[in-house]
C-alpha atoms as a PDB file:
ATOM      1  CA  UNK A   1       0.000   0.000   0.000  1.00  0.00           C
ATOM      2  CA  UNK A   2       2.574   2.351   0.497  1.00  0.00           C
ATOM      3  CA  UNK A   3       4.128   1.533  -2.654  1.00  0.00           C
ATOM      4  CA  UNK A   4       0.853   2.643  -4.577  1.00  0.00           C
ATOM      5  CA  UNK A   5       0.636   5.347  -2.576  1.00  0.00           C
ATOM      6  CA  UNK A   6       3.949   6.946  -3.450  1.00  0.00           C
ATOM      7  CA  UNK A   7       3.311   5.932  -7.042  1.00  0.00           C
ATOM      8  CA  UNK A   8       0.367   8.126  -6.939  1.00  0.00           C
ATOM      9  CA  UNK A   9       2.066  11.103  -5.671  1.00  0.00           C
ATOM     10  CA  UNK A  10       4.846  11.025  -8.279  1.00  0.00           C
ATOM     11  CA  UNK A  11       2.151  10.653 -10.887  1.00  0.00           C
ATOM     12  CA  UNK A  12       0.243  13.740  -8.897  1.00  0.00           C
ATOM     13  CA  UNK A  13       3.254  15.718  -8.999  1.00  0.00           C
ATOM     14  CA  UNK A  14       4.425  14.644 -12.838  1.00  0.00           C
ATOM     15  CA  UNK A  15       1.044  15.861 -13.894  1.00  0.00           C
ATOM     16  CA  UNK A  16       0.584  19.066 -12.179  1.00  0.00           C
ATOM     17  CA  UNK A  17      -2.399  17.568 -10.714  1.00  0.00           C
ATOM     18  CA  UNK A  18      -3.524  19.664  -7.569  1.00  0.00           C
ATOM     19  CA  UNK A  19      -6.758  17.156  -5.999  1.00  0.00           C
ATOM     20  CA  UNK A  20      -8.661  20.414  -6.711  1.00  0.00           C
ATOM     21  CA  UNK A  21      -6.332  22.853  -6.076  1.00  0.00           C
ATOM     22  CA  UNK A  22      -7.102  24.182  -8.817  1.00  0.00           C
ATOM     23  CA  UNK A  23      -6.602  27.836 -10.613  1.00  0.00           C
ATOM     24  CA  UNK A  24      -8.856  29.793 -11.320  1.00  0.00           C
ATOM     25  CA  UNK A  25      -9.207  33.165 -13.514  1.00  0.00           C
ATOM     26  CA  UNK A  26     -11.657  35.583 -15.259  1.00  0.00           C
ATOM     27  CA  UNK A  27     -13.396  33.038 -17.411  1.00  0.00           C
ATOM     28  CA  UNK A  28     -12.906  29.439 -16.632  1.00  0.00           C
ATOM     29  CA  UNK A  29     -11.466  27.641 -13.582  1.00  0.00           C
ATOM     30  CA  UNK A  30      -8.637  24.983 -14.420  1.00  0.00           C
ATOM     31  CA  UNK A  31      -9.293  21.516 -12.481  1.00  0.00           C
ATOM     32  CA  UNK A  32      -7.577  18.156 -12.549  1.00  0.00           C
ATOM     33  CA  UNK A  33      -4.133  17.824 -14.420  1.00  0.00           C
ATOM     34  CA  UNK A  34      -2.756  21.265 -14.778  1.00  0.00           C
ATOM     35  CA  UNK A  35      -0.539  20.788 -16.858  1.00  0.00           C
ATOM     36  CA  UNK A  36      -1.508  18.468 -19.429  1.00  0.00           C
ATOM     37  CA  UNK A  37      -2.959  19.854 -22.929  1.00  0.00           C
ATOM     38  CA  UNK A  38      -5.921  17.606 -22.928  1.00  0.00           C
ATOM     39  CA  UNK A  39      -8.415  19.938 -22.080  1.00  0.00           C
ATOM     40  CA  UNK A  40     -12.418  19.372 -22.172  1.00  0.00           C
ATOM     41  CA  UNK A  41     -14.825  22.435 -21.323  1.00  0.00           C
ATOM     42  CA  UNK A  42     -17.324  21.825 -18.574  1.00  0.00           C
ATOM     43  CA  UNK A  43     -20.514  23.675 -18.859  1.00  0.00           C
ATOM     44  CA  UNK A  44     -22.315  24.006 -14.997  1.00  0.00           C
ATOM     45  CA  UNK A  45     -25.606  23.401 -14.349  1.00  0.00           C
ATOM     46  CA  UNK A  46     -28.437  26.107 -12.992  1.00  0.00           C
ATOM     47  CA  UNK A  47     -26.265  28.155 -10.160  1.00  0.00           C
ATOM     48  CA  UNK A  48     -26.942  31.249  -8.147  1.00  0.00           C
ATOM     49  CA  UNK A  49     -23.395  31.426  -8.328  1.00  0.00           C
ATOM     50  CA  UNK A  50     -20.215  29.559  -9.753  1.00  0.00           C
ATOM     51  CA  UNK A  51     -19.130  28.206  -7.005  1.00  0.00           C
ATOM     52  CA  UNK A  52     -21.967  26.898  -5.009  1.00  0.00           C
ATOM     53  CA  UNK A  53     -22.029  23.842  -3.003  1.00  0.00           C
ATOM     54  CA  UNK A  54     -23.347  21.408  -5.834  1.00  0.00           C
ATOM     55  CA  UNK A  55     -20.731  22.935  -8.574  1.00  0.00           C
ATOM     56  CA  UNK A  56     -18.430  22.127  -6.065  1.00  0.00           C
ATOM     57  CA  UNK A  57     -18.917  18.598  -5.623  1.00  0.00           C
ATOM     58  CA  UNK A  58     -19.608  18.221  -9.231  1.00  0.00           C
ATOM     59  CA  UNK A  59     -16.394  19.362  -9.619  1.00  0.00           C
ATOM     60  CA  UNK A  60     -14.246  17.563  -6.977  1.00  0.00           C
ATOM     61  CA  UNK A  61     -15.560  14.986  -9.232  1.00  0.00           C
ATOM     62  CA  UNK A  62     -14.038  16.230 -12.730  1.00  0.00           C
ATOM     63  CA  UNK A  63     -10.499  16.779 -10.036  1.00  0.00           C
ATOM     64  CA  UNK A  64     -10.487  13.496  -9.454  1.00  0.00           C
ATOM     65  CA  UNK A  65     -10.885  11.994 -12.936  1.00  0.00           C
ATOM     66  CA  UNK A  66      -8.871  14.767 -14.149  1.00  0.00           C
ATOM     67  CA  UNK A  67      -5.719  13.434 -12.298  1.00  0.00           C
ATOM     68  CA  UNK A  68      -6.730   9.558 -12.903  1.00  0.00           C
ATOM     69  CA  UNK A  69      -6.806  10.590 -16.430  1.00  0.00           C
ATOM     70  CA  UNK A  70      -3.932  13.474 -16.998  1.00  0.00           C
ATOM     71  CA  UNK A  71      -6.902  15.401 -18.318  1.00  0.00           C
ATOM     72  CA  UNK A  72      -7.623  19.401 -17.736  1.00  0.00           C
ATOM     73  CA  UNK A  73     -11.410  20.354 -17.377  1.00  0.00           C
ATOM     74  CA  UNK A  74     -11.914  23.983 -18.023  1.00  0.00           C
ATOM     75  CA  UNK A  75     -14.974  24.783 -16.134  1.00  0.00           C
ATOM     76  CA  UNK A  76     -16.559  28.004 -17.765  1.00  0.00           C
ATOM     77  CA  UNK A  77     -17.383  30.905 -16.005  1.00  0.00           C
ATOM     78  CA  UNK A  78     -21.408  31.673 -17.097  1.00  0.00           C
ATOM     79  CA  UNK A  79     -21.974  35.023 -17.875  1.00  0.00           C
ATOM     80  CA  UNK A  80     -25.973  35.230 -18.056  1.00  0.00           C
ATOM     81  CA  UNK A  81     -28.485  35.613 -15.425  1.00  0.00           C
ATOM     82  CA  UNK A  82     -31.965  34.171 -16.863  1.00  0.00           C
ATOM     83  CA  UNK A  83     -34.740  35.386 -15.255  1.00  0.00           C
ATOM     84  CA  UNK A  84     -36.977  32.014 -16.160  1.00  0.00           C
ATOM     85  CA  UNK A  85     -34.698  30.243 -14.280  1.00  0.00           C
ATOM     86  CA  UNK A  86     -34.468  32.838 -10.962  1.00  0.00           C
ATOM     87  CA  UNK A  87     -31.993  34.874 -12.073  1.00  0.00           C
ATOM     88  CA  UNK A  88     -28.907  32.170 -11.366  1.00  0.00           C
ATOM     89  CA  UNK A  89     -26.272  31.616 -13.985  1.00  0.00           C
ATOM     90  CA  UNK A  90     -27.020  29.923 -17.086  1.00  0.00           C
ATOM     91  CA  UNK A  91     -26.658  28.704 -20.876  1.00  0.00           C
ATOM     92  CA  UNK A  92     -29.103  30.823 -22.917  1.00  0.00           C
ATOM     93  CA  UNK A  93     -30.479  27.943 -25.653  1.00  0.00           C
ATOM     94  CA  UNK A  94     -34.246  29.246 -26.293  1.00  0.00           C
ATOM     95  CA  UNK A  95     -33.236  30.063 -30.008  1.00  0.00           C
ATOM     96  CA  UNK A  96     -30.599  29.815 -32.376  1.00  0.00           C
ATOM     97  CA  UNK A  97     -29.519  32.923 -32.141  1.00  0.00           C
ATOM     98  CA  UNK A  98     -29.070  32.120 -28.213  1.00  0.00           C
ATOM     99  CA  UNK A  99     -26.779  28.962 -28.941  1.00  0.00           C
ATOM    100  CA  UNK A 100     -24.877  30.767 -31.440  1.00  0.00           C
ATOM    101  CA  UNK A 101     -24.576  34.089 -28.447  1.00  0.00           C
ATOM    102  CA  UNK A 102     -23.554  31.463 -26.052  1.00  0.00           C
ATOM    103  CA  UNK A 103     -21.456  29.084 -27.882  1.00  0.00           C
ATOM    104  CA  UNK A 104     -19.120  32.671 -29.156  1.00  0.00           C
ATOM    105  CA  UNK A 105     -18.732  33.385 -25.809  1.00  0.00           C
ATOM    106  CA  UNK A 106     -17.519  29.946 -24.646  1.00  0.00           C
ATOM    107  CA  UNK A 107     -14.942  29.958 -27.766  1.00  0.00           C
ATOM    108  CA  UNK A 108     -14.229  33.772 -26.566  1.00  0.00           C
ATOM    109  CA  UNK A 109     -13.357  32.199 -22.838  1.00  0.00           C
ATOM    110  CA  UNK A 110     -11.213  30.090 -24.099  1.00  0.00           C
ATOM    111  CA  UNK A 111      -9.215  32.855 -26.188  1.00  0.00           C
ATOM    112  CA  UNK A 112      -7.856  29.902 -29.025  1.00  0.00           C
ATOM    113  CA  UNK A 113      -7.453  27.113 -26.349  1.00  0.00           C
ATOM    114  CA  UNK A 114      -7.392  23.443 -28.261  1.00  0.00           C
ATOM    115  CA  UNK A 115      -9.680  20.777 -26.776  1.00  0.00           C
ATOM    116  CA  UNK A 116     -10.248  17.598 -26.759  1.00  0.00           C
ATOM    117  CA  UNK A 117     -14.701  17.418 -26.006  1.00  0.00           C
ATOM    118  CA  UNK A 118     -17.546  19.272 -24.284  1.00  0.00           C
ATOM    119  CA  UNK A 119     -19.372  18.214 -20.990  1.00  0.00           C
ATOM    120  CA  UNK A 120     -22.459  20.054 -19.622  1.00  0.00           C
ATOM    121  CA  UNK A 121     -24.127  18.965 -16.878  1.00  0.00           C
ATOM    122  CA  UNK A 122     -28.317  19.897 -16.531  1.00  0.00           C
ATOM    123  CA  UNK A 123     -28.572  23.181 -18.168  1.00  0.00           C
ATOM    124  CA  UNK A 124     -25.111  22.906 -19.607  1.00  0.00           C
ATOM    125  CA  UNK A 125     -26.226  20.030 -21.106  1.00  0.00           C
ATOM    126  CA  UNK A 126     -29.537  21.445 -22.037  1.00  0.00           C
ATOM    127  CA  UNK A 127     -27.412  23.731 -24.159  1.00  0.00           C
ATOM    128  CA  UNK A 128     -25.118  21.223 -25.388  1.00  0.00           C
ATOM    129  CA  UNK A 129     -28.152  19.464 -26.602  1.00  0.00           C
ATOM    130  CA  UNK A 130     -28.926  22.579 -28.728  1.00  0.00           C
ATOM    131  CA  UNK A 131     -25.306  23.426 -29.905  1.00  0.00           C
ATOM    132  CA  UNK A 132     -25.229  19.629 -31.821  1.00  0.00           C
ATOM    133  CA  UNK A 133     -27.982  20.320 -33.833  1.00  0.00           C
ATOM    134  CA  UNK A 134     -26.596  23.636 -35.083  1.00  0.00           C
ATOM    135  CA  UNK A 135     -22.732  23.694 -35.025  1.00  0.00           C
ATOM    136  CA  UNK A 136     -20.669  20.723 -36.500  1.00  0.00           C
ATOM    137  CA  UNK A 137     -18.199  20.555 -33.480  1.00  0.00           C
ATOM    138  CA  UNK A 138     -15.903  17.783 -35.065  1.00  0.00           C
ATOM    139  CA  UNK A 139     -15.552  17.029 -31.167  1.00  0.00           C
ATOM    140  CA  UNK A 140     -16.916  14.383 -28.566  1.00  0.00           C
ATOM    141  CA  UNK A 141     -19.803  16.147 -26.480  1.00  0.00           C
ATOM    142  CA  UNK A 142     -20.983  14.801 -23.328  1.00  0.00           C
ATOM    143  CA  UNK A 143     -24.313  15.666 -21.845  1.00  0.00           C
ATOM    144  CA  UNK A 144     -25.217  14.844 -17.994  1.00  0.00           C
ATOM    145  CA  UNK A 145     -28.637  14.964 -17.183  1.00  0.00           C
ATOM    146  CA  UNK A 146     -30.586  17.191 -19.532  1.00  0.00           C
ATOM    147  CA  UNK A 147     -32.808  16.777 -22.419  1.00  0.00           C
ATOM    148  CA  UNK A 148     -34.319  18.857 -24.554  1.00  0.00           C
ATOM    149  CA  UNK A 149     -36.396  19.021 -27.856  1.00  0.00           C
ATOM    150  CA  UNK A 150     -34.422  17.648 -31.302  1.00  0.00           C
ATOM    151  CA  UNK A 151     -35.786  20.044 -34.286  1.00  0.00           C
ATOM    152  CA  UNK A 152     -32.519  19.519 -36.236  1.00  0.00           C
ATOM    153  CA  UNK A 153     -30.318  16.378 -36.649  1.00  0.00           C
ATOM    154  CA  UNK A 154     -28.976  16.910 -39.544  1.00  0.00           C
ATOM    155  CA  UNK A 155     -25.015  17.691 -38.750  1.00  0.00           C
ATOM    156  CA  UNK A 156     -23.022  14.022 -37.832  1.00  0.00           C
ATOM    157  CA  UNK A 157     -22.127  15.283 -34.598  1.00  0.00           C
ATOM    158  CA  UNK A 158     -21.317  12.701 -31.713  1.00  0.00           C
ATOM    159  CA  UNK A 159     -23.323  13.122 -28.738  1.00  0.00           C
ATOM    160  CA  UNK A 160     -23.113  10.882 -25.575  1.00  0.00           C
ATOM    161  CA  UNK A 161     -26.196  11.244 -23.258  1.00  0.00           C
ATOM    162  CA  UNK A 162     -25.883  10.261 -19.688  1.00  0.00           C
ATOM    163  CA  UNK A 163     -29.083  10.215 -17.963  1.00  0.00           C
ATOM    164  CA  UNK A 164     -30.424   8.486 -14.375  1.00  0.00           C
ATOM    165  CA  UNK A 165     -32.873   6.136 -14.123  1.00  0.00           C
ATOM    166  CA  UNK A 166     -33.903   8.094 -11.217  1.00  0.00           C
ATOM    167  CA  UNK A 167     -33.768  11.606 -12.704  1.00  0.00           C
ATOM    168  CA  UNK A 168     -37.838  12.220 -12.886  1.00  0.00           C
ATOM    169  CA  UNK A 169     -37.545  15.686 -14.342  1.00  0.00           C
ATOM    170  CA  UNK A 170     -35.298  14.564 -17.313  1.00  0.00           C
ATOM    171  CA  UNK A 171     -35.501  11.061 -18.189  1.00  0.00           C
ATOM    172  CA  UNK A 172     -38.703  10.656 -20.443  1.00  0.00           C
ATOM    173  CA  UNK A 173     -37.645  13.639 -22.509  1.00  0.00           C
ATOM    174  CA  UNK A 174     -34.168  12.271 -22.623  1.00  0.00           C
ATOM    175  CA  UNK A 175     -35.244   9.268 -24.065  1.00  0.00           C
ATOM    176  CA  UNK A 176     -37.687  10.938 -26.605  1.00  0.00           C
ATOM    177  CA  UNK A 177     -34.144  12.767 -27.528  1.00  0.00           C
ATOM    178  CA  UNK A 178     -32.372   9.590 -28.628  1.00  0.00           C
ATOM    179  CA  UNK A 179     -35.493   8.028 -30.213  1.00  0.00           C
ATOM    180  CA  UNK A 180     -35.738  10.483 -32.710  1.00  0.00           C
ATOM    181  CA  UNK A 181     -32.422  11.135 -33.263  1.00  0.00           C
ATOM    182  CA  UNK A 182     -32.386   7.616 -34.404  1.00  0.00           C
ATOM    183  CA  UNK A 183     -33.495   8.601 -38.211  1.00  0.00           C
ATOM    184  CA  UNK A 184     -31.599  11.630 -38.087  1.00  0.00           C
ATOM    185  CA  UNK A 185     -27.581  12.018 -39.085  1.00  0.00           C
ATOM    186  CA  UNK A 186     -26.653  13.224 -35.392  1.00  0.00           C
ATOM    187  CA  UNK A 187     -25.118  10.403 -33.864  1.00  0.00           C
ATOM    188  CA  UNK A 188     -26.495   9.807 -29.967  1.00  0.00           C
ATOM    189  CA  UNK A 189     -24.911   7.223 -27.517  1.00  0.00           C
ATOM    190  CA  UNK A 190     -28.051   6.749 -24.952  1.00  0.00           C
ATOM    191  CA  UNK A 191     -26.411   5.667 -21.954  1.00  0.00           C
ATOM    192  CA  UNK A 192     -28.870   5.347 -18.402  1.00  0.00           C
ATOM    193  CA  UNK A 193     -27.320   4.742 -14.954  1.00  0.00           C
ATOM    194  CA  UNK A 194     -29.123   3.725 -11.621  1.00  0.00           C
ATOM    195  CA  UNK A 195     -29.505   7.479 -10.132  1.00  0.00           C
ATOM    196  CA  UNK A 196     -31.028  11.077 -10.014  1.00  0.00           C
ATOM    197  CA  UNK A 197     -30.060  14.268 -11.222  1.00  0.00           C
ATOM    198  CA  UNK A 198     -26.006  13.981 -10.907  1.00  0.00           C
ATOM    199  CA  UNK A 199     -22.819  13.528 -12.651  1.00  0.00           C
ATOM    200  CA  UNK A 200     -22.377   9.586 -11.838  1.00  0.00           C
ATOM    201  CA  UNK A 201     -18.466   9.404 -11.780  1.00  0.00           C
ATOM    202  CA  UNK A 202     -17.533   5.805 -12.455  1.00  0.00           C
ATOM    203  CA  UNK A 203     -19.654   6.141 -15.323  1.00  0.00           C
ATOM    204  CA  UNK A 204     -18.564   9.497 -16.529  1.00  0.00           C
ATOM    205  CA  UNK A 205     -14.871   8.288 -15.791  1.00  0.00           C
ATOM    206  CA  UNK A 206     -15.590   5.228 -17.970  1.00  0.00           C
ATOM    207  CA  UNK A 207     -17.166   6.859 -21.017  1.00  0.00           C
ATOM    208  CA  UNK A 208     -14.069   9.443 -21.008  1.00  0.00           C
ATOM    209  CA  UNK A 209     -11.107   6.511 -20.931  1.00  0.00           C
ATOM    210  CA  UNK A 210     -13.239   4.937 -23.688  1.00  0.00           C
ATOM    211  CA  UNK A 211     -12.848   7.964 -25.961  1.00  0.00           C
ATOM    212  CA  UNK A 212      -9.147   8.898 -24.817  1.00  0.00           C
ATOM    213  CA  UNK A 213      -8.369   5.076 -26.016  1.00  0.00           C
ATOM    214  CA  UNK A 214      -9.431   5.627 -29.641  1.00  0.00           C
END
């Protein structure tokens, strides 16, 4: 055991990885493996603000991977208050010109960064949903937890749709997703897990050292 465990902190220090240490700046916070240059963007859910409790867990969870992985999540800053929704932070979607406002501003954040996929989790995903059927990405996207309504399916995009078995508010319409995106170009993994509205991690982890092995 104390082998492994030393083995673990030379990887941890090899890979800049910081067990959520992580830094943080104007637009995005950097989490898991500092310094590697596989980065994915993670979109938050619904927040009153970015770093509430549940973004916080959710992502302890991307920190953890992150290092198991030698991956760098870049968790974007929202800059949007929707009144529908409260008034927390949020990925406008209602329209295409919404996902087109939104997704310029995520590609502004990132100021020419290359990377590797998108995750959103609930509203994130809600607007990842969206962004597929309008943008060809040429990029993995990975939605946690959301739904939404397919009008276009037309671009090959490759969209992997984690959703709980549990998750009352999502799962029907989640499911409605992926059936009719069946007949439709857009390319939709369906994949349910035994839970609620969450990011389930050995899942998640799974389906991200599936893609990083292609």
């Amino acid at each position: 055991m104390k082998i492994k465990r030393i083995v673990l902190l030379m990887v941890i220090f090899i890979q800049g990885c910081s067990f959520f240490d992580h830094k943080e700046n104007d637009n995005f916070a950097e989490i898991g493996s500092l310094k590697s240059e596989n980065r994915w963007v993670y979109l938050c859910g619904l927040t009153q603000d970015f770093d509430s409790s549940q973004e916080i867990e959710n992502r302890k969870k991307l920190d953890a991977i992150g290092c198991a992985q030698n991956i760098k999540f870049l968790a974007i800053k929202p800059n949007v208050r929707c009144s529908e929704f409260n008034n927390k932070l949020c990925w406008p979607h209602n329209n295409q010109d919404e996902v087109n406002n939104t997704y310029s501003y995520i590609l502004s954040a990132l100021n020419n960064k290359k990377i590797s996929g998108f995750i959103g989790f609930s509203n994130g995903g809600f607007f990842l949903n969206k962004l597929v059927q309008y943008v060809e990405l040429n990029k993995p996207v990975i939605s946690i937890g959301a739904s939404g309504y397919l009008e276009n399916g037309s671009i090959k995009n490759k969209l992997f749709l984690l959703i709980g078995l549990q998750d009352t508010y999502h799962y029907k319409d989640a499911y409605e997703f992926y059936q009719r995106s069946k007949s439709m170009p857009l390319n939709v993994e369906f994949v349910e897990f035994n839970g609620g509205h969450e990011i389930p991690q050995l899942l998640f982890e799974e389906t991200l050292r599936r893609l990083q092995e292609r």
